[in-house]
Structure formats: structure tokens, C-alpha cells
Protein backbone atom coordinates (compact mmCIF):
# COMPACT_ATOMS: atom_id res chain seq x y z
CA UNK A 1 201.65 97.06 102.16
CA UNK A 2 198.39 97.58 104.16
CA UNK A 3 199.40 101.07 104.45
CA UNK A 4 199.80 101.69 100.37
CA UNK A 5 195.88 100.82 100.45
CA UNK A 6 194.54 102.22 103.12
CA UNK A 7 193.69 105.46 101.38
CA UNK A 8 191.50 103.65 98.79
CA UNK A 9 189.38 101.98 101.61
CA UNK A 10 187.51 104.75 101.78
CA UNK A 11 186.89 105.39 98.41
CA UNK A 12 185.92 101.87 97.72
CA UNK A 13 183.36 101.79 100.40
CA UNK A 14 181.58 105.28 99.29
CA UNK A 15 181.43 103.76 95.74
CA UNK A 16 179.59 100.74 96.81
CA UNK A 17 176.84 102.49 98.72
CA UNK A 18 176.51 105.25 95.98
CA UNK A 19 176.05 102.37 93.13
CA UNK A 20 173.12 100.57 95.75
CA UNK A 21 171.70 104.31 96.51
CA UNK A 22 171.57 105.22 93.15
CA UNK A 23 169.75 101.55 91.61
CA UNK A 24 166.76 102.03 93.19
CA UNK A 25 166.40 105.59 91.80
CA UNK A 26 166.93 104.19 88.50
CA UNK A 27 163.99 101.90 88.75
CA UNK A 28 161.89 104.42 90.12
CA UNK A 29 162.78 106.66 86.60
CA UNK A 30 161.88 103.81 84.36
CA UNK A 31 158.52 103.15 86.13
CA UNK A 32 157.59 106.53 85.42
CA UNK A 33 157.18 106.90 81.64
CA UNK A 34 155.24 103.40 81.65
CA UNK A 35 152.70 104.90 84.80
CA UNK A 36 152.12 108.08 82.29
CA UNK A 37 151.79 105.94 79.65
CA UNK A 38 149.27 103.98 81.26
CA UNK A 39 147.26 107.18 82.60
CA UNK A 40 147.63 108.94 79.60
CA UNK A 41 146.17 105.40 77.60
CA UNK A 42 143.06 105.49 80.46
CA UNK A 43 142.37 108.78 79.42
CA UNK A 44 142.77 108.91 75.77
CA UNK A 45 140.12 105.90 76.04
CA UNK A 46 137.40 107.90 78.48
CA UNK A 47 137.84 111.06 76.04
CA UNK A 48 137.14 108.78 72.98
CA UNK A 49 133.95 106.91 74.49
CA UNK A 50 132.65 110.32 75.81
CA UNK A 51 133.63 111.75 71.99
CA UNK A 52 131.50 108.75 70.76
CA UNK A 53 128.30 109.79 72.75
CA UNK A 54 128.65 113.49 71.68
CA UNK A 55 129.62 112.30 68.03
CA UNK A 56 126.13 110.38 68.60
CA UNK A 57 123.88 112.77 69.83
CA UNK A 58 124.82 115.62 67.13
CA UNK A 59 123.78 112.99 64.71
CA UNK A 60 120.40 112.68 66.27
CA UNK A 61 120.24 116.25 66.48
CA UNK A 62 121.45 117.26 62.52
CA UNK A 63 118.80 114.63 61.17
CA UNK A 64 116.18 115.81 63.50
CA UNK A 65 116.67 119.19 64.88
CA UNK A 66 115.81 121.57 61.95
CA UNK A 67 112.93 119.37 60.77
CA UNK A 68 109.12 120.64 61.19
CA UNK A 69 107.34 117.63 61.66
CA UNK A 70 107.35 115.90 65.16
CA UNK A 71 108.58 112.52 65.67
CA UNK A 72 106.21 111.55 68.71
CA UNK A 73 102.95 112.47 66.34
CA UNK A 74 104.55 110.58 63.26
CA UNK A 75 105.50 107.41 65.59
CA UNK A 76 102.12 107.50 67.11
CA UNK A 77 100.05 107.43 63.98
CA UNK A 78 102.74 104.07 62.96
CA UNK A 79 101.98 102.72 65.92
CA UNK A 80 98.13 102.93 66.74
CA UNK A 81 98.21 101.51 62.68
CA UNK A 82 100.38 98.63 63.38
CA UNK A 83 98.73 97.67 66.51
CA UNK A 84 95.36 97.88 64.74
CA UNK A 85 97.29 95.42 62.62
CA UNK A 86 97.77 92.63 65.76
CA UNK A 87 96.77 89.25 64.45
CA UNK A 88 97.09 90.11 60.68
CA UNK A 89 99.00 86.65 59.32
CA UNK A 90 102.92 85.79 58.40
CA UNK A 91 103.04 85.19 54.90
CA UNK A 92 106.87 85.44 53.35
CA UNK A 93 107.10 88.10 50.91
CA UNK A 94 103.73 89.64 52.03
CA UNK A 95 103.57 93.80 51.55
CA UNK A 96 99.64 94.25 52.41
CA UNK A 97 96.95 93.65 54.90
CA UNK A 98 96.34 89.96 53.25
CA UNK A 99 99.46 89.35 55.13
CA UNK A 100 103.01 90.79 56.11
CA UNK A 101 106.44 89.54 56.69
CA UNK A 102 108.97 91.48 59.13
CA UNK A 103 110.03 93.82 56.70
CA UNK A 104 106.81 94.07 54.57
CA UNK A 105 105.32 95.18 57.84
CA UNK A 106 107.47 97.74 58.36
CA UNK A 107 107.62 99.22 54.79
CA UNK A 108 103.82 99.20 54.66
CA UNK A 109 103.74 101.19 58.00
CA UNK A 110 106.52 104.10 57.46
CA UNK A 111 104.90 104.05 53.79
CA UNK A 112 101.16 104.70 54.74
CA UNK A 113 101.79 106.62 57.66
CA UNK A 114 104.68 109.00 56.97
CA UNK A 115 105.02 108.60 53.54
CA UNK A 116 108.98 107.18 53.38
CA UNK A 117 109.87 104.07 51.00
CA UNK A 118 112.38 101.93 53.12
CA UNK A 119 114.13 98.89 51.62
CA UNK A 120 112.31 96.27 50.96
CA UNK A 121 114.65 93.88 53.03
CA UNK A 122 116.20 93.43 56.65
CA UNK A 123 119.59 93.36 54.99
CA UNK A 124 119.06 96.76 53.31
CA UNK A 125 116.83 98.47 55.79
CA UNK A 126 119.58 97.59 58.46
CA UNK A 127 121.72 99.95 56.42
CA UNK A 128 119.83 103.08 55.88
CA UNK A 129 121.07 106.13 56.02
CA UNK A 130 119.58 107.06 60.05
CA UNK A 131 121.07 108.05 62.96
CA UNK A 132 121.97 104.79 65.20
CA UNK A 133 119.98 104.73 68.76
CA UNK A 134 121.37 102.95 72.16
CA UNK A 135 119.18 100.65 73.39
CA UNK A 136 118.89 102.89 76.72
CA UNK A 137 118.11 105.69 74.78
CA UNK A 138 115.01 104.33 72.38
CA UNK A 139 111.75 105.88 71.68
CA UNK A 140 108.44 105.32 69.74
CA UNK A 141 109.18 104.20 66.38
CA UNK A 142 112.91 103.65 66.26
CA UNK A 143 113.49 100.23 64.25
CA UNK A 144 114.72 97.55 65.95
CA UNK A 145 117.41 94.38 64.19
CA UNK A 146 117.81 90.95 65.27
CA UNK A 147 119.84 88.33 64.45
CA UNK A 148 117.81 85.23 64.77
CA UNK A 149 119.17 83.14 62.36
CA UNK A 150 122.41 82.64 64.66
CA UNK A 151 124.95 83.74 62.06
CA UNK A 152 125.52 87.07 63.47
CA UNK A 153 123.48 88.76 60.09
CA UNK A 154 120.29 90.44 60.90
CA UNK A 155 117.71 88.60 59.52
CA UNK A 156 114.53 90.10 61.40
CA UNK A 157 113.32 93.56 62.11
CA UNK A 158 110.49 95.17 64.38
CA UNK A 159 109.41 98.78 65.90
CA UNK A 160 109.97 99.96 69.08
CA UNK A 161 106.57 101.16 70.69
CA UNK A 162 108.19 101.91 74.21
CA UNK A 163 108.18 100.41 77.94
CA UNK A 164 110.42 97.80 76.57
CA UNK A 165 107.85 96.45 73.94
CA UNK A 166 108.03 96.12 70.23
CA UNK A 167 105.78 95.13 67.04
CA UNK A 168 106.49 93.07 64.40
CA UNK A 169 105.23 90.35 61.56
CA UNK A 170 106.92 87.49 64.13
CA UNK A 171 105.94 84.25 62.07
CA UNK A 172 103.79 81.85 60.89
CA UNK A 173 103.80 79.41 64.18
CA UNK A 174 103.65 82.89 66.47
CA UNK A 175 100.80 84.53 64.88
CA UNK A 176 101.92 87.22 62.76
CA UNK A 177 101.73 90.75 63.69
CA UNK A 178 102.19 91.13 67.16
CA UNK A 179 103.93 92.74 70.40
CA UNK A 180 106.87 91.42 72.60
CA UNK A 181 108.99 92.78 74.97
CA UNK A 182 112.73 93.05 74.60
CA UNK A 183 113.96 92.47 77.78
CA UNK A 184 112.82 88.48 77.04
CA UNK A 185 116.03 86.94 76.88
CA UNK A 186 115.60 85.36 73.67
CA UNK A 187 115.22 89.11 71.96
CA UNK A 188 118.05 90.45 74.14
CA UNK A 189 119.96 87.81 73.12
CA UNK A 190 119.29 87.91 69.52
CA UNK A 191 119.15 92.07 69.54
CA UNK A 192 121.71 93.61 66.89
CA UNK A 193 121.46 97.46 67.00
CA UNK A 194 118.74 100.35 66.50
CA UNK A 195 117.79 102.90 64.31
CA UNK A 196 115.25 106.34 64.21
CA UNK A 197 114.25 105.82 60.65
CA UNK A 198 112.19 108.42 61.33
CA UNK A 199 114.15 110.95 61.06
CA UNK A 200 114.56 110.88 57.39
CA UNK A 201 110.83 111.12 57.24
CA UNK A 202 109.96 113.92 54.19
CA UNK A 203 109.49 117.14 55.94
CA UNK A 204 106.02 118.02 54.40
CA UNK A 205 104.67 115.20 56.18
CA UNK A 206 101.81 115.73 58.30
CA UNK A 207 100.31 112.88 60.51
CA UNK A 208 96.46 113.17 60.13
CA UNK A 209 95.36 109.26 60.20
């Protein structure tokens, strides 16, 4: 009887180690396509943040590049205007020099200086048509949106002047028009996004205030 089997021992045993050989190989096979998978998700997400930046700077460049004016002489003459400006009163609604609110402030600057009618509005001037800035990346000028309200909606707006600081029409119980720096944790905190208005300034604009 033992003898009638003997011959399939052999065959038995070389089955048994070839199904344990070959499991682990399996495995291995079916790890692969989810590693690629992985790498190839990693890299489709380091080409689409890098795609992001370039997609960014081209916009900067189209709205600015083949304009004559210069953005540093147009953002100075806003500037040395607004801060001229320091102490002028919050008054809601206010457009003038008898008093400005956020946006009033802003529309009377970028109006009298380099001749552009923004929206009247934080809510509308949030959504102009202008290339959007990263906050490492700001210069002279570029309009800055807050949220202060806490409901995620911008509700207040200022103008960067550089080295971290900005101008605005704060309020009534701050003083009006004046300068803060955004690194304060209250305006990091409250910070929404930026914009270079300034590059839809008219091109026959000249800066000569």
C-alpha cells in the first residue's frame, strides 16, 4: 500500500513549497500598482501646486507687463496721499476728506491718484477683475481683505504700504485713517486674500501729485 504512494510523496511535497514560494510574490505584485499609485498621486499634486504658481505669475505679468506706467510711482503717489490722510475721521458711508470709511478710503485714493473707479463696496471691490497676490509676495499698493465680522465674508479692506504695514479708514473707536501692521495677530487672523488693483490702472496715467 505504502509503496502505491510513495511516488506521489514527492510531488506533494514540491507542491507545498511552490504554493508558500509563490504567496509572497503575489503580495509583493499587488503592492506595486498601489506604491505607483501613490507616487504617481505625490507627483500629480507637486506638478499642480508648482502649475498654480506659474498659472499665478503669468497673470501678474499679462495685466502688468505690456503696460507703460510704473506701479512703484503710481503706489507711491497713493500712498504719500493716504498717509497725509492719518487721523482723517471714520464716518460710515464717507467718500471725502470730511471723513472716510474702509472702502470710501480706498476709492477716493485709486480715484485721485491714478484715476481708476473701484467699487464702491468691500463685497464688490473683493471681486475685481486683478491679478490675486500671496501674502509673501506683496508690494506697495496691493489691496488687502479682511474678514472681521467673523462670518468668513470680507467685510473690511486696506492698502498694503510694505514692511508688513498697511493703511486704512479702521473705525470710529480707532481713529480713522491710520497704519497697522499685519503680522498683529488679530489682522493675520482676520486676513482673507490680496489683490494689485493696480494693475488695471488706465495706461495714460501719469503720477505727477
Amino acid at each position: 500500500m505504502l509503496n502505491r504512494f510513495a511516488p506521489l510523496v514527492p510531488l506533494a511535497l514540491v507542491t507545498l513549497l511552490f504554493g508558500c514560494a509563490s504567496h509572497p510574490q503575489q503580495v509583493v505584485e499587488q503592492q506595486k500598482p498601489q506604491q505607483q499609485t501613490q507616487q504617481k498621486f505625490v507627483a500629480a499634486q507637486s506638478s499642480t501646486v508648482y502649475e498654480e504658481e506659474l498659472a499665478t505669475e503669468k497673470e501678474l505679468a499679462d495685466f502688468s507687463g505690456s503696460k507703460p506706467y510704473q506701479l512703484p510711482l503710481l503706489a507711491d503717489s497713493i500712498l504719500e496721499r493716504g498717509k497725509s490722510l492719518i487721523g482723517t475721521r471714520y464716518r460710515f458711508g464717507g467718500t471725502s476728506e470730511a471723513g472716510f470709511d474702509c472702502s470710501g478710503f480706498i476709492g477716493y485714493l485709486f480715484r485721485e491718484e491714478a484715476g481708476m473707479n473701484l467699487p464702491r463696496s468691500t463685497r464688490e471691490m473683493i471681486n475685481v477683475d486683478a491679478p490675486l497676490v500671496a501674502r509673501n509676495n506683496l508690494k506697495p499698493g496691493d489691496l488687502l481683505f479682511f474678514s472681521t465680522s467673523g462670518r468668513g465674508r470680507v467685510s473690511h479692506a486696506g492698502i498694503y504700504l510694505g514692511d508688513n504695514q498697511f493703511i486704512h479708514s479702521s473705525s470710529r473707536r480707532s481713529g480713522g485713517v491710520r497704519v497697522d501692521n499685519l503680522g498683529d495677530s488679530y489682522w493675520s487672523k482676520t486676513f482673507i486674500e490680496a489683490k494689485r488693483a493696480l494693475a488695471m490702472a488706465p495706461t495714460t496715467v501719469t503720477a505727477s501729485k
